[in-house]
PDB file of N, CA and C in Angstrom:
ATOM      1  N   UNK A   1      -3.240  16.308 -19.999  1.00  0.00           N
ATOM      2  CA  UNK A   1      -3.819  14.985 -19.760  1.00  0.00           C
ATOM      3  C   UNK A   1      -2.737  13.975 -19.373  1.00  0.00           C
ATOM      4  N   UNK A   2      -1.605  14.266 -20.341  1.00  0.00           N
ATOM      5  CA  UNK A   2      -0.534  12.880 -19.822  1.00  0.00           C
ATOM      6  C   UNK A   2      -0.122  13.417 -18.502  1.00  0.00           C
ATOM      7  N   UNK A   3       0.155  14.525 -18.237  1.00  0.00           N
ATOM      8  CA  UNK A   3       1.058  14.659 -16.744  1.00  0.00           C
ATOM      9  C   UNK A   3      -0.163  14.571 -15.878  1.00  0.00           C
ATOM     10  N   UNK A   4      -1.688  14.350 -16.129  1.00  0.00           N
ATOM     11  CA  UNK A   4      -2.606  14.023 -14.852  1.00  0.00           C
ATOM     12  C   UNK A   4      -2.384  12.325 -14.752  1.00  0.00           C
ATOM     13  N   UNK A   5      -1.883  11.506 -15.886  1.00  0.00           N
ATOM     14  CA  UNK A   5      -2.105  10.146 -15.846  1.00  0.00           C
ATOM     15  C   UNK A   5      -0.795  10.129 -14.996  1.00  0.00           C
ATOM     16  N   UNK A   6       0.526  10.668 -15.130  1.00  0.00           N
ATOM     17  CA  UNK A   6       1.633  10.096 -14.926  1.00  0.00           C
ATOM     18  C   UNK A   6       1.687  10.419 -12.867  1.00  0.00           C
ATOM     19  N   UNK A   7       0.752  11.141 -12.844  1.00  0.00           N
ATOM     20  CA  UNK A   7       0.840  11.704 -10.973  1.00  0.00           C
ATOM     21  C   UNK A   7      -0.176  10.596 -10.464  1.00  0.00           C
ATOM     22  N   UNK A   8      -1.645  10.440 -11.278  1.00  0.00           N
ATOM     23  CA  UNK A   8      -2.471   9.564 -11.103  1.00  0.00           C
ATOM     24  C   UNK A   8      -1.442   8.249 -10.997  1.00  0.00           C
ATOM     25  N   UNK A   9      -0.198   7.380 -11.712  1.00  0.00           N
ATOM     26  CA  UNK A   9       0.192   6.332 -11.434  1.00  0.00           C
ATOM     27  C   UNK A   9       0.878   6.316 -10.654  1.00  0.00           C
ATOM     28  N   UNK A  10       1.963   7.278 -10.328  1.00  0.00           N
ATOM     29  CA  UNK A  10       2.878   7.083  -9.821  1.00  0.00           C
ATOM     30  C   UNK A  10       2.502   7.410  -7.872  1.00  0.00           C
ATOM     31  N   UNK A  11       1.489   8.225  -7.988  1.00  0.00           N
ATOM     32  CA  UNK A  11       0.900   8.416  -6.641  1.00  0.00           C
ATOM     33  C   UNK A  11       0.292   6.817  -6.241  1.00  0.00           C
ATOM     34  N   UNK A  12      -0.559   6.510  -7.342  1.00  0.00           N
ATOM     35  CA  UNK A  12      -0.978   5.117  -7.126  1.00  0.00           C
ATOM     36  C   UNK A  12       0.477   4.504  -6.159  1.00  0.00           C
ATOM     37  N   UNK A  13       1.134   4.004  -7.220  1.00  0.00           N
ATOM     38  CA  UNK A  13       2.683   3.009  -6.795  1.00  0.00           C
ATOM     39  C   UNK A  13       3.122   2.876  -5.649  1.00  0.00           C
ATOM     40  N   UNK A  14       3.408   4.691  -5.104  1.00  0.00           N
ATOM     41  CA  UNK A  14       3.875   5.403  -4.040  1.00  0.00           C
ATOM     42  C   UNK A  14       2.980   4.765  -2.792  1.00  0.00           C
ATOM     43  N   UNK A  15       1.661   5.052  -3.047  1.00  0.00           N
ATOM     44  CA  UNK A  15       1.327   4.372  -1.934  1.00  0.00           C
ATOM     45  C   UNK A  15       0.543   3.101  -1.794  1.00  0.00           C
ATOM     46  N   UNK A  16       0.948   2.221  -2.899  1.00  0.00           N
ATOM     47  CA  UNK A  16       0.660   0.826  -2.732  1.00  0.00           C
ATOM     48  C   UNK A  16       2.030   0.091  -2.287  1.00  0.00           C
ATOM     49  N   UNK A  17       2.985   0.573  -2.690  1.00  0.00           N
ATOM     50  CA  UNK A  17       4.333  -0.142  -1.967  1.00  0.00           C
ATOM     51  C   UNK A  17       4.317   0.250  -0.740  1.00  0.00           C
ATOM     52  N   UNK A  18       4.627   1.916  -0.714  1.00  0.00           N
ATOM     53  CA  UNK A  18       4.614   2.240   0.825  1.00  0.00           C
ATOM     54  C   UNK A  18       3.280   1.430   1.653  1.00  0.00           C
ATOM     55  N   UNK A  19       2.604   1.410   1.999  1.00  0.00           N
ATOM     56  CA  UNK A  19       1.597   0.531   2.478  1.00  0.00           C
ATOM     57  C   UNK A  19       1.850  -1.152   2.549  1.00  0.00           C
ATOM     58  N   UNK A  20       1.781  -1.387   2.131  1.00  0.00           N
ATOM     59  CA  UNK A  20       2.687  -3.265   1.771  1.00  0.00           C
ATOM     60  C   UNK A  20       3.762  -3.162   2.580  1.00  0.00           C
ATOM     61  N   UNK A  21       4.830  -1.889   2.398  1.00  0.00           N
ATOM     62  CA  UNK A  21       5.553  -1.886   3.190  1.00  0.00           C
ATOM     63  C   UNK A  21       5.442  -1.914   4.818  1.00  0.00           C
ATOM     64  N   UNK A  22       5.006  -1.212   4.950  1.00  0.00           N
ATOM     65  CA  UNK A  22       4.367  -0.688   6.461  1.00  0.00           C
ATOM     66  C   UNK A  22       3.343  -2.412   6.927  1.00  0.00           C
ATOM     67  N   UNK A  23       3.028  -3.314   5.837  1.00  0.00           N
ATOM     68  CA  UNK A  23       2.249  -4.134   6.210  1.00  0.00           C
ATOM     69  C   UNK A  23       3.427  -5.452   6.706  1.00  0.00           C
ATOM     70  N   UNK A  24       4.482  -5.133   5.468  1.00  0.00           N
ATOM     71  CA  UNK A  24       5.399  -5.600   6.050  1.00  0.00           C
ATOM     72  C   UNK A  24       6.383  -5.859   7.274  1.00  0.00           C
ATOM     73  N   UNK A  25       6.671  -4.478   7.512  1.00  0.00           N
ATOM     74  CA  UNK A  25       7.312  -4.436   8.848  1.00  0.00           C
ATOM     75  C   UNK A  25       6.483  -4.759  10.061  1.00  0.00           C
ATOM     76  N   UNK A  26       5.116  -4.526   9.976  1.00  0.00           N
ATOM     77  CA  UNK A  26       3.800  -4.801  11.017  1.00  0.00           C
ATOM     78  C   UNK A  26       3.936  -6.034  11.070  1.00  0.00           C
ATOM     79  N   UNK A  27       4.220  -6.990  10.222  1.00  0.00           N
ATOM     80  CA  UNK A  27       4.234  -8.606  10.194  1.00  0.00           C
ATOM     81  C   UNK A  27       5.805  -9.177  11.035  1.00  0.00           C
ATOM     82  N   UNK A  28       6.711  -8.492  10.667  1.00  0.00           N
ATOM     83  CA  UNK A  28       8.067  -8.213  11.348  1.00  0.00           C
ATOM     84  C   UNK A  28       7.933  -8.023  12.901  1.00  0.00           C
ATOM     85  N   UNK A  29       7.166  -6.909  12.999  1.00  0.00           N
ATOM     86  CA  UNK A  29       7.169  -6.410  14.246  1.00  0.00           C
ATOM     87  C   UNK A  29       6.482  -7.563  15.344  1.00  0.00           C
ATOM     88  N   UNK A  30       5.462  -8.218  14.358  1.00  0.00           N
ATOM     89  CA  UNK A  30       4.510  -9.594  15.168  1.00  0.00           C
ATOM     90  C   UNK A  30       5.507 -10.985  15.162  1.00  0.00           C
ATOM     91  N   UNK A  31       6.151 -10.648  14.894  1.00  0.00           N
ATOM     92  CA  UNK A  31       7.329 -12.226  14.175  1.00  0.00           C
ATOM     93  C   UNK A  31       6.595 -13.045  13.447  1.00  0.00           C
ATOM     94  N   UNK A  32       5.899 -12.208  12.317  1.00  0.00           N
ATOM     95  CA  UNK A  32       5.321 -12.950  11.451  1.00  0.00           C
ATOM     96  C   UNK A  32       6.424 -12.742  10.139  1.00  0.00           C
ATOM     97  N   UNK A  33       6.758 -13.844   9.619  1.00  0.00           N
ATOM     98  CA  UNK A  33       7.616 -14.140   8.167  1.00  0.00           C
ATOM     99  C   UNK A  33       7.060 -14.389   6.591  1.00  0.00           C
ATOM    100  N   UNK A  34       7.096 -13.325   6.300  1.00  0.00           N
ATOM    101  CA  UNK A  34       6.811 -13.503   4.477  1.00  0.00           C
ATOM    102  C   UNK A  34       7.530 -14.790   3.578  1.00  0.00           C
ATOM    103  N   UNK A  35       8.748 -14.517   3.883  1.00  0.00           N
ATOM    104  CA  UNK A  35       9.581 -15.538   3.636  1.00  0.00           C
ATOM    105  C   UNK A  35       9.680 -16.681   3.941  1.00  0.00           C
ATOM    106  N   UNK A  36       9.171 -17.163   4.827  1.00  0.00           N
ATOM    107  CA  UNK A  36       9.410 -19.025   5.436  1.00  0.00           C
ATOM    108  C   UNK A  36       9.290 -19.362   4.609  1.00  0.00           C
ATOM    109  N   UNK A  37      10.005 -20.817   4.485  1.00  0.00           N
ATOM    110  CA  UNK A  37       9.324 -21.711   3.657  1.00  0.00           C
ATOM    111  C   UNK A  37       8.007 -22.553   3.822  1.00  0.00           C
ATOM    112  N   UNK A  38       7.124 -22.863   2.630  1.00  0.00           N
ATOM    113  CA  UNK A  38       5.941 -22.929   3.382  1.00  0.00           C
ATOM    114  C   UNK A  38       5.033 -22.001   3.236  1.00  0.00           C
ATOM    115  N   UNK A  39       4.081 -22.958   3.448  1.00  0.00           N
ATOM    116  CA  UNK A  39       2.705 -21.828   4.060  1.00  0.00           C
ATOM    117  C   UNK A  39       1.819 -21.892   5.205  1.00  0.00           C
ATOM    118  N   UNK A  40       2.858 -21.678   6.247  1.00  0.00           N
ATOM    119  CA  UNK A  40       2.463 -22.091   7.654  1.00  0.00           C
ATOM    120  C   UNK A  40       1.491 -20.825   8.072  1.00  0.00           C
ATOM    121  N   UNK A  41       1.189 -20.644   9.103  1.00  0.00           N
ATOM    122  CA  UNK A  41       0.092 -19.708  10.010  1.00  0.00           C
ATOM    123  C   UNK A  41       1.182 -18.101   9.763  1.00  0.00           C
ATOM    124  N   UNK A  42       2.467 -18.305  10.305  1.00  0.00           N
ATOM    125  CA  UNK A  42       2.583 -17.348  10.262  1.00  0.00           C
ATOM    126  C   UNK A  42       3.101 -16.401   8.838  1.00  0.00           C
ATOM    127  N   UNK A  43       3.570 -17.880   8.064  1.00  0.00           N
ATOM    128  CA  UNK A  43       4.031 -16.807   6.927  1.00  0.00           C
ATOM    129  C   UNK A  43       2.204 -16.011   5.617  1.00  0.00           C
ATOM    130  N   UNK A  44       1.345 -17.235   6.240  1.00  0.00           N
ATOM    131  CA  UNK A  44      -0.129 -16.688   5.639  1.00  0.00           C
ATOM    132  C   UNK A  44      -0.217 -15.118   6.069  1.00  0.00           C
ATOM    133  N   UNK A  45       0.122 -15.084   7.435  1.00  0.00           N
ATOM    134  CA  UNK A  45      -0.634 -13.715   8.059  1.00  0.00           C
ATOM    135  C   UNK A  45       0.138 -13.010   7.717  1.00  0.00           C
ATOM    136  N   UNK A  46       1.651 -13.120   7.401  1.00  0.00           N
ATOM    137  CA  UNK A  46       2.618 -12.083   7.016  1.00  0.00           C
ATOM    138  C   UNK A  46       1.799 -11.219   5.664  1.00  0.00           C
ATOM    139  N   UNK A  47       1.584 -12.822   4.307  1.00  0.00           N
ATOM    140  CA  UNK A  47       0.592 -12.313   3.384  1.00  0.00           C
ATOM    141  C   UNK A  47       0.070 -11.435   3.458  1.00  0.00           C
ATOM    142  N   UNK A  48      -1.375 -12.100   4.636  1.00  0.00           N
ATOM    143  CA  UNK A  48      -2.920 -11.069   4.850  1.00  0.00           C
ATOM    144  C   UNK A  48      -2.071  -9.685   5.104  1.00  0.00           C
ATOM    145  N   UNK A  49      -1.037  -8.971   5.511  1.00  0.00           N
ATOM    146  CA  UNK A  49      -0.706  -8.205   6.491  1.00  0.00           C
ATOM    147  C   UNK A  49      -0.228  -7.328   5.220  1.00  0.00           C
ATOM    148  N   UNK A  50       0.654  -7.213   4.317  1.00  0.00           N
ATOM    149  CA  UNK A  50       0.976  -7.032   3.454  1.00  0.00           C
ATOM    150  C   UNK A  50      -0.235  -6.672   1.986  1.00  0.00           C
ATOM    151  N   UNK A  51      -0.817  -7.835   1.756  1.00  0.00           N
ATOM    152  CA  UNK A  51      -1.637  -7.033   1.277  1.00  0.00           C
ATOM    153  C   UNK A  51      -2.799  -6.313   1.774  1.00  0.00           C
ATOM    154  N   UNK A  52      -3.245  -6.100   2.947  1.00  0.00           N
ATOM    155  CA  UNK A  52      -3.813  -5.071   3.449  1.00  0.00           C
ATOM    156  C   UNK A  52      -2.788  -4.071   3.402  1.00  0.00           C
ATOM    157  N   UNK A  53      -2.028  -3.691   3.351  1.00  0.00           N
ATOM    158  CA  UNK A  53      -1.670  -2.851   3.461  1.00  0.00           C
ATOM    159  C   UNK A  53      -0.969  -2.018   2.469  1.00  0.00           C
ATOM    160  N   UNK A  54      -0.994  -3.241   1.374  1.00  0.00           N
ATOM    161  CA  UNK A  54      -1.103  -2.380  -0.160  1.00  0.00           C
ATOM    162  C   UNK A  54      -2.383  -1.676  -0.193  1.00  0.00           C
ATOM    163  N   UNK A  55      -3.100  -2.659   0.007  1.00  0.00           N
ATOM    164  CA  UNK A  55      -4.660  -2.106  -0.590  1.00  0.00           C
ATOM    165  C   UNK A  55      -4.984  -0.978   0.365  1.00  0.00           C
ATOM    166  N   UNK A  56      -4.690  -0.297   1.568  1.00  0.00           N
ATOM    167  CA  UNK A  56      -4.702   0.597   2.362  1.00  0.00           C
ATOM    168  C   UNK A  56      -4.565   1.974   1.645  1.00  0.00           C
ATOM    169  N   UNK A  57      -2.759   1.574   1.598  1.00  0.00           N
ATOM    170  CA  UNK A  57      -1.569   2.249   0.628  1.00  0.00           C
ATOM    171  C   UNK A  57      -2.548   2.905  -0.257  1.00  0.00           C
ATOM    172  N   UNK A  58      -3.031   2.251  -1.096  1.00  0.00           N
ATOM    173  CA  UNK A  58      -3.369   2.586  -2.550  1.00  0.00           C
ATOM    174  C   UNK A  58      -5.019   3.500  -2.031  1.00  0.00           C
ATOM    175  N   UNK A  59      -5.862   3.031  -1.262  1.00  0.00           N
ATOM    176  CA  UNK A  59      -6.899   4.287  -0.810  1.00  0.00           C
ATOM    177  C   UNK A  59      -6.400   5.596  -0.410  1.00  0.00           C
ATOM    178  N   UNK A  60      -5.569   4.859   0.605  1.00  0.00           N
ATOM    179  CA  UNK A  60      -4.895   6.837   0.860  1.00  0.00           C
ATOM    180  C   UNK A  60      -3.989   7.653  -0.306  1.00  0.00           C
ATOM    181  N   UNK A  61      -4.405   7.008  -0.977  1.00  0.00           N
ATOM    182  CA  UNK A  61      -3.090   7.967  -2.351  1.00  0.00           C
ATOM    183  C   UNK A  61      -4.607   8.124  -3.363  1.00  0.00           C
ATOM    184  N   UNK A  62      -5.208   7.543  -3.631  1.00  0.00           N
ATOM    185  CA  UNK A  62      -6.167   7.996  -4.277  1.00  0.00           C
ATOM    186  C   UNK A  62      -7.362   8.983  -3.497  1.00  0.00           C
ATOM    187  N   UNK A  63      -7.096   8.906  -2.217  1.00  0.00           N
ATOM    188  CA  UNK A  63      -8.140  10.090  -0.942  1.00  0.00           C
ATOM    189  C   UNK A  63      -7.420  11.584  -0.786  1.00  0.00           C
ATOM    190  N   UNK A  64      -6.085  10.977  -1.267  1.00  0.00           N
ATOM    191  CA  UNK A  64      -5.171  12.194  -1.392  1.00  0.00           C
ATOM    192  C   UNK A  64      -5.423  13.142  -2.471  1.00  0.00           C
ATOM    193  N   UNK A  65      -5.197  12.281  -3.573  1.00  0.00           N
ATOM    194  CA  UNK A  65      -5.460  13.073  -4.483  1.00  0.00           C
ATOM    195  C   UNK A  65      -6.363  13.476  -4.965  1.00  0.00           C
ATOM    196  N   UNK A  66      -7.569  12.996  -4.425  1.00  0.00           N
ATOM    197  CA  UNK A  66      -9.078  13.240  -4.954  1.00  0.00           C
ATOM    198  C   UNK A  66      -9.038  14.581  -4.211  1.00  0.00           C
ATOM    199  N   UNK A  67      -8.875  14.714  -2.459  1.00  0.00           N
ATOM    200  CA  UNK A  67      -9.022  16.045  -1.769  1.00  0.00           C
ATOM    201  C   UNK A  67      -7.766  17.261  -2.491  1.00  0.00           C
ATOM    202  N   UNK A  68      -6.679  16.694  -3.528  1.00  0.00           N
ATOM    203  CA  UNK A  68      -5.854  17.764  -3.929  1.00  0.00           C
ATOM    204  C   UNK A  68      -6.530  18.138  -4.959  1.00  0.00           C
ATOM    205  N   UNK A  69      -6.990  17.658  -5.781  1.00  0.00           N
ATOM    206  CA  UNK A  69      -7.552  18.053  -7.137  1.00  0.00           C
ATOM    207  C   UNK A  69      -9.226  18.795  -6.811  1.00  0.00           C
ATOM    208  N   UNK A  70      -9.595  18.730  -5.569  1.00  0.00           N
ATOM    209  CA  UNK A  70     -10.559  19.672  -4.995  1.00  0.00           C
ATOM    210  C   UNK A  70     -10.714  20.595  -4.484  1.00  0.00           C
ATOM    211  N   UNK A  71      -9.009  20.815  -4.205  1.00  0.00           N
ATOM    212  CA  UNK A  71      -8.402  21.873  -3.592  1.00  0.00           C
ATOM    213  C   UNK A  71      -8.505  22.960  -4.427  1.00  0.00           C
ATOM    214  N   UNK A  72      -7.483  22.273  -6.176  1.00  0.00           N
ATOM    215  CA  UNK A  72      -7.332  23.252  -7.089  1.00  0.00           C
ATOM    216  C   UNK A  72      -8.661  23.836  -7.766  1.00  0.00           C
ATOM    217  N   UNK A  73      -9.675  22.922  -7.786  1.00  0.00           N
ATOM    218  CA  UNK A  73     -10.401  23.024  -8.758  1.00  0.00           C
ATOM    219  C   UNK A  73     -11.543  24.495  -7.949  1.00  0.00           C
ATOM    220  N   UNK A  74     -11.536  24.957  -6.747  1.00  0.00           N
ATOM    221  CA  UNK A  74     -11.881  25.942  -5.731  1.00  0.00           C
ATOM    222  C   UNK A  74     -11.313  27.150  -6.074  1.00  0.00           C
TER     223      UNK A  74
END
């Protein structure tokens, strides 16, 4: 049970940062800034961009592991 919680979180983590991340650099790539000072247009969308892309992150790690644990259970 503990080593299903500890893959269940850490898969979580894995792909809620990675994702944020990727939302990050997507905001980079638009010359949109997380960082400005402020909360101008572009550092908002940097936001929106970022957390979509946690919240992305975090579906595909839980779609992952739902289709792995369906794998084993076959």
């Amino acid at each position: 049970m503990g080593n299903r919680l500890l893959i269940e979180g850490l898969s979580d983590a894995v792909g809620f940062v990675g994702g944020a991340l990727l939302g990050f650099w997507l905001g980079r790539l638009f010359g949109l800034d997380l960082f400005a000072p402020g909360y101008g247009n572009a550092s908002i969308g940097a936001i929106v961009l970022v957390s979509l892309g946690g919240g992305a992150g975090l579906q595909v790690a839980r779609r992952w592991r739902a289709l792995k644990s369906k794998d084993t259970q076959e």
